[in-house]
C-alpha atoms as a PDB file:
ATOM      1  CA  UNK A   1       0.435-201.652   4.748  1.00  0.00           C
ATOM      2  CA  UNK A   2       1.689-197.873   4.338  1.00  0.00           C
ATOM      3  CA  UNK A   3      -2.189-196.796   5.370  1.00  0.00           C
ATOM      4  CA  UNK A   4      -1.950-199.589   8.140  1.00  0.00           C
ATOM      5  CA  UNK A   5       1.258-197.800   9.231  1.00  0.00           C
ATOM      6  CA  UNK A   6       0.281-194.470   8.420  1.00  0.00           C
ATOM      7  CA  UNK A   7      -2.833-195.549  11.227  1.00  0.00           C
ATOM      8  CA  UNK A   8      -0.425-196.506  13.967  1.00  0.00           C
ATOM      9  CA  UNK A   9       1.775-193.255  13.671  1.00  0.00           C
ATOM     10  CA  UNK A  10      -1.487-191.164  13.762  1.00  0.00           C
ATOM     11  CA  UNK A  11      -3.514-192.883  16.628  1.00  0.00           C
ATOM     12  CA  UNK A  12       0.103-192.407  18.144  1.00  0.00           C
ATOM     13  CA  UNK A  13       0.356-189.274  18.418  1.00  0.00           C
ATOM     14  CA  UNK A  14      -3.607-189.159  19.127  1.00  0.00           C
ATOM     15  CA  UNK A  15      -2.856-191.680  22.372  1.00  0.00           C
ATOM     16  CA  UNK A  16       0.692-190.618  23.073  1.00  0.00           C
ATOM     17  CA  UNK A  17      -0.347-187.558  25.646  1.00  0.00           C
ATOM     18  CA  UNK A  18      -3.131-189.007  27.115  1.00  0.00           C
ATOM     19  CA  UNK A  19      -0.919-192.187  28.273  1.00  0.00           C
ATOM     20  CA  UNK A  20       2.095-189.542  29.374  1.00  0.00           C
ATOM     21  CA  UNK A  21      -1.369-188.252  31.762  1.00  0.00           C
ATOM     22  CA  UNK A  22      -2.323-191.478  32.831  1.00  0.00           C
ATOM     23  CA  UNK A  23       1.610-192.027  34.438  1.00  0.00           C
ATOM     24  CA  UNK A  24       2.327-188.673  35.551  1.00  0.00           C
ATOM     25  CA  UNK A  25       4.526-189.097  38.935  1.00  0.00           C
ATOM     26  CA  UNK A  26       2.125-188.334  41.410  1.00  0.00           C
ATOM     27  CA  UNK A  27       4.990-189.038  44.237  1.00  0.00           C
ATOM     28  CA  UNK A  28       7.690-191.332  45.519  1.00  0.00           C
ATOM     29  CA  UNK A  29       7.578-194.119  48.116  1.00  0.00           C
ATOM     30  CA  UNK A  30      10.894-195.431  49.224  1.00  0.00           C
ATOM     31  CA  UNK A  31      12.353-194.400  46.728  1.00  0.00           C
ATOM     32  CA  UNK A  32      10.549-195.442  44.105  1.00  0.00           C
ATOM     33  CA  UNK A  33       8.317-192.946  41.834  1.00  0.00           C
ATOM     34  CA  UNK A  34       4.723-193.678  42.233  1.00  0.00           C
ATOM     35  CA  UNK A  35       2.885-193.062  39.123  1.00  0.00           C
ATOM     36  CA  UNK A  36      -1.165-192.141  38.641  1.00  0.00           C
ATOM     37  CA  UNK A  37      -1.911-195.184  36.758  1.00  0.00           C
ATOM     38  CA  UNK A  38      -1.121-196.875  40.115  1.00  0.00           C
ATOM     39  CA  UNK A  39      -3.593-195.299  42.233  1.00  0.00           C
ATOM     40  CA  UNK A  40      -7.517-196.867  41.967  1.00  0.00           C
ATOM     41  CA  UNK A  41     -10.022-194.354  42.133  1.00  0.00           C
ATOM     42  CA  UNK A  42     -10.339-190.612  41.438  1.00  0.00           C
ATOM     43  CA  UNK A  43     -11.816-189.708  44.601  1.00  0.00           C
ATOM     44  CA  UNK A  44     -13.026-191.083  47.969  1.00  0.00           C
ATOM     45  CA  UNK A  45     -12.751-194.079  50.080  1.00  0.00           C
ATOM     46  CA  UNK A  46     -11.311-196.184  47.119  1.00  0.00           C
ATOM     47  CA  UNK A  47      -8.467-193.642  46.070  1.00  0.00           C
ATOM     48  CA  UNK A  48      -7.979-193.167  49.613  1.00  0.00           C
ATOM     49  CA  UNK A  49      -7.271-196.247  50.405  1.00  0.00           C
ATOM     50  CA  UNK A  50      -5.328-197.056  46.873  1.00  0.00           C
ATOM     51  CA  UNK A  51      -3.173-193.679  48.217  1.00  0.00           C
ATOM     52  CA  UNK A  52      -2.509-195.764  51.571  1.00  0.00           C
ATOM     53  CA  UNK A  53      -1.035-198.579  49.832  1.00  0.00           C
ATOM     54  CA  UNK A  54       1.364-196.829  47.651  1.00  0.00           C
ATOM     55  CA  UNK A  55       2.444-194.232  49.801  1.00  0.00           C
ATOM     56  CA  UNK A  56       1.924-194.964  53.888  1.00  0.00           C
ATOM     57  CA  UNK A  57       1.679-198.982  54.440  1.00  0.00           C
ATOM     58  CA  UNK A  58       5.114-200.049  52.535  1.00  0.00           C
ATOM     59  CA  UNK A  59       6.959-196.942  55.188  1.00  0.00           C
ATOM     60  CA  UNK A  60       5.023-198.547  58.182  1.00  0.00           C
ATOM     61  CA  UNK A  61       6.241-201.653  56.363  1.00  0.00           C
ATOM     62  CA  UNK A  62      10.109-200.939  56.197  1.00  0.00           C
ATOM     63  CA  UNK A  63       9.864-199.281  59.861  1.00  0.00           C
ATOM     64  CA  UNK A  64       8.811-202.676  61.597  1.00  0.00           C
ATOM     65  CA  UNK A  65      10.711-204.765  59.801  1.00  0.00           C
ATOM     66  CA  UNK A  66      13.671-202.787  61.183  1.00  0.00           C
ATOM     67  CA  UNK A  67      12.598-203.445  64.914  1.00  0.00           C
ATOM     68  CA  UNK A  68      11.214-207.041  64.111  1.00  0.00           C
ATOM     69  CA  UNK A  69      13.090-208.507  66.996  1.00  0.00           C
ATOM     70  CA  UNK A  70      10.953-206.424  69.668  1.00  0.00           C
ATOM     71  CA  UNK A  71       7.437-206.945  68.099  1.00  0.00           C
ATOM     72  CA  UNK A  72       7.822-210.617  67.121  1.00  0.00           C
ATOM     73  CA  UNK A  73       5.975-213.136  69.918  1.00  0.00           C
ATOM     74  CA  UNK A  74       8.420-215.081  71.873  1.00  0.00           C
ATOM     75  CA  UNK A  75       7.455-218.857  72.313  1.00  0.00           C
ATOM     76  CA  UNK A  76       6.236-217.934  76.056  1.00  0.00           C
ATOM     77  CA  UNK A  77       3.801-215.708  74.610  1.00  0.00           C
ATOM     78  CA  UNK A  78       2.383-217.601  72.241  1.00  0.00           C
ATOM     79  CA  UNK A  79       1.750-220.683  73.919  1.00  0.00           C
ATOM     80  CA  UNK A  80       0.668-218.570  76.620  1.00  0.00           C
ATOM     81  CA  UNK A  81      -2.311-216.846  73.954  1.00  0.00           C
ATOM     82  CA  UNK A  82      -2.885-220.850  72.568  1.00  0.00           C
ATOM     83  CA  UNK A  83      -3.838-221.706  76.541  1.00  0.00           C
ATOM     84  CA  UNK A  84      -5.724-218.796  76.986  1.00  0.00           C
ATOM     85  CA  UNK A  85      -7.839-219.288  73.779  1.00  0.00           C
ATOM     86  CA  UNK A  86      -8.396-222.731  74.559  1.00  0.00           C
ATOM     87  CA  UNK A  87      -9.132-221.747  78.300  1.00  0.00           C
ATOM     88  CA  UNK A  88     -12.169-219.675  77.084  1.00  0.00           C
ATOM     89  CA  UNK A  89     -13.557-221.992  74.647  1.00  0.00           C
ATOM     90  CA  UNK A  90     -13.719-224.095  77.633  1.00  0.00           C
ATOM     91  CA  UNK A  91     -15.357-221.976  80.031  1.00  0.00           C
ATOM     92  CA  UNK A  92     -17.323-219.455  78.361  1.00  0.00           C
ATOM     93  CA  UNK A  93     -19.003-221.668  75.208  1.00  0.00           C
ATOM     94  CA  UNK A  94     -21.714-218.876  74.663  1.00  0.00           C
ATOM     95  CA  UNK A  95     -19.233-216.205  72.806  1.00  0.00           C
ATOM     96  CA  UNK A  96     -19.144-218.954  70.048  1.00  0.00           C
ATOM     97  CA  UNK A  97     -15.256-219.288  70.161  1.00  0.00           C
ATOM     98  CA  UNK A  98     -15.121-222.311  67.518  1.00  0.00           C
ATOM     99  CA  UNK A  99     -12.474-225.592  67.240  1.00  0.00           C
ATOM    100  CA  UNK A 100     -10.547-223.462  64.450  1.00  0.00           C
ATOM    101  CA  UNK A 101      -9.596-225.606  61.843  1.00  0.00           C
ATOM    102  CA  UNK A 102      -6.644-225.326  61.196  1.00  0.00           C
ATOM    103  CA  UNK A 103      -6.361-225.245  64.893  1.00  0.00           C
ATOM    104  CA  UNK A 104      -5.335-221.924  67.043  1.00  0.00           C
ATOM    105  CA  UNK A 105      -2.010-222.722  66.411  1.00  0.00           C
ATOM    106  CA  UNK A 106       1.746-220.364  67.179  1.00  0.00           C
ATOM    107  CA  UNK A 107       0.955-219.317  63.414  1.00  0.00           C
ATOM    108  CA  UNK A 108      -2.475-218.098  64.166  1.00  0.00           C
ATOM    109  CA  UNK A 109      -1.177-216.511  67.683  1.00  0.00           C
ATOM    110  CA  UNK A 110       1.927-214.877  66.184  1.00  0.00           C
ATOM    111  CA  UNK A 111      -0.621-213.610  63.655  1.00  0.00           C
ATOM    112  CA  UNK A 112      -2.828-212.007  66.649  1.00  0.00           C
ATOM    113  CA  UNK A 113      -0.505-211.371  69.329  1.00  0.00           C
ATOM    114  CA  UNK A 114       2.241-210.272  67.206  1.00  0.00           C
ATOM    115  CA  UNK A 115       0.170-207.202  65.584  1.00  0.00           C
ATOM    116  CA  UNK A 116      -0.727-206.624  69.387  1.00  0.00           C
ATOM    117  CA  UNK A 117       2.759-205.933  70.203  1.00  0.00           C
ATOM    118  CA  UNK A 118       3.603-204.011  66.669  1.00  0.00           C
ATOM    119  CA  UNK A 119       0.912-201.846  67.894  1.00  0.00           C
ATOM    120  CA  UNK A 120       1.763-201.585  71.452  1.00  0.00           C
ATOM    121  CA  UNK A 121       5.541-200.417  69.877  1.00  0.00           C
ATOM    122  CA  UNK A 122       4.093-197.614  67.841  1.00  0.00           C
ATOM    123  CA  UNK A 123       2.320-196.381  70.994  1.00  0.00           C
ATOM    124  CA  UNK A 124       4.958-196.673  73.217  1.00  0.00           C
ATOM    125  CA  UNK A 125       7.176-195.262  70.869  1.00  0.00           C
ATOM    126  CA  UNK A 126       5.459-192.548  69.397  1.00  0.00           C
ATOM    127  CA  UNK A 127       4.036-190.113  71.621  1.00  0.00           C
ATOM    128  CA  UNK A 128       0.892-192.697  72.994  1.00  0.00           C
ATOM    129  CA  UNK A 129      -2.615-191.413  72.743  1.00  0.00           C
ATOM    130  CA  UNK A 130      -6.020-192.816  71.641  1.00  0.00           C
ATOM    131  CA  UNK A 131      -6.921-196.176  70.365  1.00  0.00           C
ATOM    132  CA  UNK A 132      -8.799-197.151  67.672  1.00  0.00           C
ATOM    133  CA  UNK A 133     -11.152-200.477  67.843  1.00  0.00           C
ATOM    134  CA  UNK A 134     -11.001-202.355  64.602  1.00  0.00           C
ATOM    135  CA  UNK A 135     -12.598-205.450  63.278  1.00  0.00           C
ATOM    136  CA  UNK A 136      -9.037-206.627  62.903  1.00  0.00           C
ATOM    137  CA  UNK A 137      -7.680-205.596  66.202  1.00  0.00           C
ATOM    138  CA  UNK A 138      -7.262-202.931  68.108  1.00  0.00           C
ATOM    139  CA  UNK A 139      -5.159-199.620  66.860  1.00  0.00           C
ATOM    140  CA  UNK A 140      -2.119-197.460  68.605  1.00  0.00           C
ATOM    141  CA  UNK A 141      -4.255-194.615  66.470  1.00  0.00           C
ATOM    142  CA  UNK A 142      -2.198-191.534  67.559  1.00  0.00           C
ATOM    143  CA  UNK A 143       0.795-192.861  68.310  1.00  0.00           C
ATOM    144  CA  UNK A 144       0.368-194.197  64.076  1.00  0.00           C
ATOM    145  CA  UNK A 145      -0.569-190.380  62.718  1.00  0.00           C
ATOM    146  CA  UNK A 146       2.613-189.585  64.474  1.00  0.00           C
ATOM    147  CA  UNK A 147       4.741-192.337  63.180  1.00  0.00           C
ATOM    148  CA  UNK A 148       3.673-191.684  59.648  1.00  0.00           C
ATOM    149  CA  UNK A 149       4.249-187.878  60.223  1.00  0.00           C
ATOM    150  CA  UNK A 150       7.473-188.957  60.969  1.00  0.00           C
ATOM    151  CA  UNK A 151       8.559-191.044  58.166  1.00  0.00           C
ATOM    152  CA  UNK A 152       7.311-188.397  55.988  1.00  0.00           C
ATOM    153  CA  UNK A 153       9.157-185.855  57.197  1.00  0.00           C
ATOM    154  CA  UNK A 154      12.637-188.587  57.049  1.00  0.00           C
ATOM    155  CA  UNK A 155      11.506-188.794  52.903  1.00  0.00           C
ATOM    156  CA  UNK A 156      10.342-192.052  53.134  1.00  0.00           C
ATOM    157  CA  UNK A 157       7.192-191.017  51.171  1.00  0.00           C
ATOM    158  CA  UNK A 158       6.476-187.873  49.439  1.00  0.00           C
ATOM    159  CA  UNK A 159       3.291-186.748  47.595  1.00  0.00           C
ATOM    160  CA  UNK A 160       3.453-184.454  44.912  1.00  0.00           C
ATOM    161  CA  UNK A 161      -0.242-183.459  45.086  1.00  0.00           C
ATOM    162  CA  UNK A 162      -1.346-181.672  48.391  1.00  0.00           C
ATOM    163  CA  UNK A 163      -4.880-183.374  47.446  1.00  0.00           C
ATOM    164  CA  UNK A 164      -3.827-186.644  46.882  1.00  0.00           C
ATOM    165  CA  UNK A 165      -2.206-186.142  50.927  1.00  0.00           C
ATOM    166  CA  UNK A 166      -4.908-184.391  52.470  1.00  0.00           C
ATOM    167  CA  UNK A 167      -6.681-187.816  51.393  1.00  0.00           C
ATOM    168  CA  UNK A 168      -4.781-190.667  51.821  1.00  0.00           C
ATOM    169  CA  UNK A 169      -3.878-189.110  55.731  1.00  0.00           C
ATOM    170  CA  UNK A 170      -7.882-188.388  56.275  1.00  0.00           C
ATOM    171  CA  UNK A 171      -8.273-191.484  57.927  1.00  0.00           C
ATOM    172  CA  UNK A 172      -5.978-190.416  61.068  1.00  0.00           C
ATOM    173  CA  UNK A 173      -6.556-186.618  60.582  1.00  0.00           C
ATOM    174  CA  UNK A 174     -10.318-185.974  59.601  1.00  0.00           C
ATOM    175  CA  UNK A 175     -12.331-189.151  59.890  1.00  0.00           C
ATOM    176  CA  UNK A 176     -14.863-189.457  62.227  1.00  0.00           C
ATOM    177  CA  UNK A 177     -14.556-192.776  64.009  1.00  0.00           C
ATOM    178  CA  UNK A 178     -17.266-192.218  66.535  1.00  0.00           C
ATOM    179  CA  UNK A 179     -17.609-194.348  69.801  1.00  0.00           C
ATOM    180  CA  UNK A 180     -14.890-196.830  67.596  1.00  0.00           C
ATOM    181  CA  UNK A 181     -11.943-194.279  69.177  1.00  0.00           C
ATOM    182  CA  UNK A 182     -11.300-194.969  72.715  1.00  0.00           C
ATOM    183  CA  UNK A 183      -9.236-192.649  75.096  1.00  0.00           C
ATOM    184  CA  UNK A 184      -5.474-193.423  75.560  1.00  0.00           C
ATOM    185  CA  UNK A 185      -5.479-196.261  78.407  1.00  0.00           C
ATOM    186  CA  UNK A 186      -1.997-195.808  79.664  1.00  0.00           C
ATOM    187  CA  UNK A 187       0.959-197.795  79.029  1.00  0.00           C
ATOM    188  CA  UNK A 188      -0.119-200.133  82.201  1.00  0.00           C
ATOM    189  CA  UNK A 189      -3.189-201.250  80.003  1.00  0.00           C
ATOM    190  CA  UNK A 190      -2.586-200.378  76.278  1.00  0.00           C
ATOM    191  CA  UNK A 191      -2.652-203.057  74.060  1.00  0.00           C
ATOM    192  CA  UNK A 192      -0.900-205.348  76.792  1.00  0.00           C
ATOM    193  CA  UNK A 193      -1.674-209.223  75.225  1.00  0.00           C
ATOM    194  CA  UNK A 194      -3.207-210.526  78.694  1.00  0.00           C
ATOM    195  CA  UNK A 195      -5.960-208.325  77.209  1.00  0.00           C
ATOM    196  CA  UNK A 196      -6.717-209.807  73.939  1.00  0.00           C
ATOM    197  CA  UNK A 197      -8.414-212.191  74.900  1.00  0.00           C
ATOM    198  CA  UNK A 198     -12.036-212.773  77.444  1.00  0.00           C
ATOM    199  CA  UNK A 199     -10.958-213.693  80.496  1.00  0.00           C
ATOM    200  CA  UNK A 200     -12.270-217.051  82.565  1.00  0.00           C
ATOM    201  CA  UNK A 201     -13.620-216.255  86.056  1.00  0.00           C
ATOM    202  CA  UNK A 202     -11.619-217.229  88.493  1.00  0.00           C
ATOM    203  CA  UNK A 203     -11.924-220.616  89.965  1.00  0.00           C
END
């Protein structure tokens, strides 16, 4: 037992700094310390992205959730998207719009046309600018560099490593994107959700 002990105390001591390494506080998000055993990856796209979700998307987060009642989709607008997707289906069968099963229902819509309008608030909000086409939608791309900018600079995230910033802000700051980023619109056309959708020819 006393050599069993004796073991414990050594491997201790042995362990005890390179754990203290592991969690060094490598920032704060809201608040709350954010620790390097938290972050996946030691460089590139996965730390990157690991840095986005500790730091950036939980400030996005908190910032719509304070203007919820202007992004969310009003009934009107969501049975309006539910007609239009059916509308399409029914006139233009060759873009492979499917029965969706569970149906394209005002939980699928709100889904769709609700990160439309969160979006279109950024860019109206937040200085405008380019857009960003994304498999998941389309992105107020500017307008969200700004907004983060922004909530930095109010404390709402704070890296302690000028690295560990450079690369979790790449993605709106040194990324190339290609023919993916589109020029800024206007507010007439940006992001409006009579656009997210084909249209049917006219009758």
């Amino acid at each position: 037992m006393k050599i069993s002990a004796t073991l414990v105390i050594i491997a201790s001591l042995i362990l005890s700094p390179l754990l203290k390494a592991e969690d060094l506080v490598i920032g704060e998000s809201l608040g709350k310390l954010v620790y390097a055993s938290q972050i996946k990856g030691t460089d590139g796209t996965e730390r990157a992205d690991s840095l986005r979700a500790a730091f950036i998307s939980p400030a996005i987060g908190e910032y719509l959730k304070a203007h919820k009642s202007e992004i969310a989709l009003t009934e009107k607008e969501s049975d309006s998207l539910i007609a239009s997707y059916n509308a399409v289906r029914a006139c233009k069968p060759e873009i492979g719009l499917a029965e969706l099963k569970p149906p394209f229902d005002k939980l699928f819509a709100q889904m769709i046309g609700g990160g439309a309008k969160a979006q279109r608030f950024i860019y109206l909000n937040h200085g405008r600018g380019r857009l960003l086409f994304q498999q998941a939608g389309v992105e107020a791309f500017d307008a969200t560099r700004n907004l983060i900018l922004d909530l930095e600079k109010k404390g709402k995230f704070k890296f302690n490593n000028q690295d560990d910033r450079s690369l979790a802000l790449a993605y709106w700051t040194t990324q190339d994107h290609g023919s993916f980023l589109l020029p800024d619109p206007g507010t007439e056309n940006a992001l409006k959700l009579d656009t997210l959708l084909t249209k049917c020819p006219s009758s």
